[in-house]
Each structure stands twice: as C-alpha cells, then as structure tokens.
Protein backbone atom coordinates (compact mmCIF):
# COMPACT_ATOMS: atom_id res chain seq x y z
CA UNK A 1 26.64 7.83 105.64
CA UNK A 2 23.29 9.83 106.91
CA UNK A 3 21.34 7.14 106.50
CA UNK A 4 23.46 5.20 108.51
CA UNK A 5 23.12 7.65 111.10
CA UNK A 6 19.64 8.17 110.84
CA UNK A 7 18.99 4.34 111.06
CA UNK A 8 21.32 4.07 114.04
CA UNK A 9 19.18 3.53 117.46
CA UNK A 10 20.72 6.93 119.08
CA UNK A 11 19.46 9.11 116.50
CA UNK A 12 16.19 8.20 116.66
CA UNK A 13 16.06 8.36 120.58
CA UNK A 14 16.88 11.99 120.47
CA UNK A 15 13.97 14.37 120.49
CA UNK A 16 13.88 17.05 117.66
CA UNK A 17 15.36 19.82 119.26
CA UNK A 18 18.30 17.69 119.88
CA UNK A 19 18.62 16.65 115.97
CA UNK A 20 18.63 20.01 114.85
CA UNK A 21 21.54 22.70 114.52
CA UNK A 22 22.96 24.07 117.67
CA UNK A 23 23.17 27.90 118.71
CA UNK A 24 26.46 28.11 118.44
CA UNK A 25 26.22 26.70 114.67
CA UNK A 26 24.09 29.39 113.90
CA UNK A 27 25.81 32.05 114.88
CA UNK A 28 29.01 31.07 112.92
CA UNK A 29 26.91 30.71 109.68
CA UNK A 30 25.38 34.40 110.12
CA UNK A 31 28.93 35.82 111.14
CA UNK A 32 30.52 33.98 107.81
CA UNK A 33 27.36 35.25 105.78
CA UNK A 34 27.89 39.07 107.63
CA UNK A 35 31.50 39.09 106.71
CA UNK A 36 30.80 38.12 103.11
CA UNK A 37 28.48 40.59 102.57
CA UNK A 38 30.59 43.34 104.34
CA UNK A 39 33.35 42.61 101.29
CA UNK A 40 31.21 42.44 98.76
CA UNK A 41 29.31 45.89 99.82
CA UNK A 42 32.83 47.94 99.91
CA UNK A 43 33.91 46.33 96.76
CA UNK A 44 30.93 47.54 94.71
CA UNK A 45 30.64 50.75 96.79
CA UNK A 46 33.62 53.00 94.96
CA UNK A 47 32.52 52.07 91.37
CA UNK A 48 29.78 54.84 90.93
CA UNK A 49 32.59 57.35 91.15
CA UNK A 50 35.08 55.80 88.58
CA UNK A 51 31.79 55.31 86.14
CA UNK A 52 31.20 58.84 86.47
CA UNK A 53 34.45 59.98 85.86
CA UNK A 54 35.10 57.46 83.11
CA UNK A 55 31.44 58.89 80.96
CA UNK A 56 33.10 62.58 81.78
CA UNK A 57 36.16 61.43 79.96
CA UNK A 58 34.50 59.94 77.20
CA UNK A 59 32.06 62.70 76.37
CA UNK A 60 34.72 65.25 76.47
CA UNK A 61 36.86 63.12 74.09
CA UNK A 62 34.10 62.79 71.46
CA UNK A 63 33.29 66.55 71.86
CA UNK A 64 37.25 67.11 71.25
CA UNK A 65 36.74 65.03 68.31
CA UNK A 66 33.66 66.47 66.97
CA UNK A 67 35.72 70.25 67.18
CA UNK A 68 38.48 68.19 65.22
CA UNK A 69 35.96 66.77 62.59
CA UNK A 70 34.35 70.32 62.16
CA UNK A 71 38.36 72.12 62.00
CA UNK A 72 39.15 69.29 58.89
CA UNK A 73 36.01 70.03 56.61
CA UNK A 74 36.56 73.79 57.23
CA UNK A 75 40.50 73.96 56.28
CA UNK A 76 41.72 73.90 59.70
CA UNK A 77 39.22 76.96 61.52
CA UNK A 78 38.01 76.01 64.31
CA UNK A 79 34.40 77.31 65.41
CA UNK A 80 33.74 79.88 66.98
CA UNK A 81 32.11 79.52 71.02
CA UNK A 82 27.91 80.31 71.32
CA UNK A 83 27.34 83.89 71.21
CA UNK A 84 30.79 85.09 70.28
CA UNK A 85 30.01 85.12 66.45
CA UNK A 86 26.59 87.14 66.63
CA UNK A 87 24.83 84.30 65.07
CA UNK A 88 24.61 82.24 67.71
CA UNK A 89 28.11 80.24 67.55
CA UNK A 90 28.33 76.55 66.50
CA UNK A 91 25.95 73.55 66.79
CA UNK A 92 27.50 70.51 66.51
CA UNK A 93 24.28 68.96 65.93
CA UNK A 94 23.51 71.13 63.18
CA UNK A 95 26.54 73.13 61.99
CA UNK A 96 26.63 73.10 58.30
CA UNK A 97 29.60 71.27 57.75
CA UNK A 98 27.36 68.13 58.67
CA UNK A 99 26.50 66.90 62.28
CA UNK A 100 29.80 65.69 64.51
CA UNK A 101 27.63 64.19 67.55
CA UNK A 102 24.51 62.81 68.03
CA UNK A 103 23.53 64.44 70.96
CA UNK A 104 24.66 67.78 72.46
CA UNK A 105 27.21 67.38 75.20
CA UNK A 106 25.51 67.89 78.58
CA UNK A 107 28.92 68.39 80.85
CA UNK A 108 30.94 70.44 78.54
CA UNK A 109 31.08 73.60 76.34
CA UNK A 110 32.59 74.83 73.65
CA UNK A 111 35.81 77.74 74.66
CA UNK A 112 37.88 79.47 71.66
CA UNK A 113 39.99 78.05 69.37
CA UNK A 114 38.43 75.03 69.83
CA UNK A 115 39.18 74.11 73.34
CA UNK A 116 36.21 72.36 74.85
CA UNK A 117 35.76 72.80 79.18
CA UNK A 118 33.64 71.77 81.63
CA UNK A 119 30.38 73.55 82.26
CA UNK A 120 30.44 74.88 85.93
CA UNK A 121 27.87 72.40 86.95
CA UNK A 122 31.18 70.43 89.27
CA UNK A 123 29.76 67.17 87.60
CA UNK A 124 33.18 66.94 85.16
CA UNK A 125 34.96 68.93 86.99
C-alpha cells in the first residue's frame, strides 16, 4: 500500500514539509506518551513504602524466631535484654547456645521475656 502511494503522481508533487507529520499529529502522540508516563509514575511511586514496611516485618519475625530458637536450647528461658544481666545481656550473634541470626537486627531490640520492639529510630515503627 505505501508504495503505491509513494509511486502515485500526487505524492511526489508535494514538497517535504507537506509529506511529513502534521502539528496536530504531534501533539496527540506527546499527550498519549504524557499520559502513559503519568500512570506508570504513580503506580511505581507507593512501592518504596510497602518494601519498607514489608523488610520491618520480616526482620522482626526472624528476630522473634531467633528469641524462640535461643528459649528451646535453654529449656524454655528466655534471655535476658543488654545490660539487664550485668554481663552485657544476649548476643544473638554470639550467645553460647550457638548463633540464631546472621547479622544483628538494625530496627529492633531485644525487651524482657523475650519480647523483641522497635528501636526508637521511627524506621519500624
């Protein structure tokens, strides 16, 4: 079909600006290619937050689990919190009953009776 309308005699009598897209053309393409990127922008836009929220919930479930692990190889005592014991409370990197996590939680800490909180940084809050 374009060559057809290339070869016909009225095509090739028009100059080039006439052959090429019109104004009005143009705009409608950029307004379609605005609106596009408008949705796509506020789509992506809220999932930072829910990330953030979601790696809160996770580390404070494996540092939940970690206080569990440590309560089952010591028949059911839980540790104690940092500082509260004298000897400088329970590592769960290095307690003796073998290491729980493999890094330290950064968001939460360690309450009594094994109850693990936020810090009061407002990150997990």
């Amino acid at each position: 079909m374009l060559k057809h309308l290339r070869s016909s005699e009225d095509f090739e009598q028009k100059n080039l600006l006439q052959k090429g897209f019109t104004l009005v053309e143009l705009l409608v393409v950029i307004v379609i290619l605005g609106i596009l990127a408008a949705v796509v922008v506020f789509a992506v836009g809220g999932s930072t937050d829910k990330a953030q929220t979601n790696a809160c919930a996770a580390e404070k479930s494996t540092a939940e689990n970690a206080v569990e692990a440590y309560a089952a190889k010591n028949e059911g005592t839980y540790p104690t919190p940092a500082g509260t014991d004298g000897g400088g409370g329970w590592d769960p990197l290095t307690s003796g009953a073998g290491k729980f996590l493999r890094s330290a939680p950064e968001n939460f800490t360690l309450k009594a009776a094994g109850v693990v909180d936020p810090l009061a940084t407002g990150k997990c809050s």
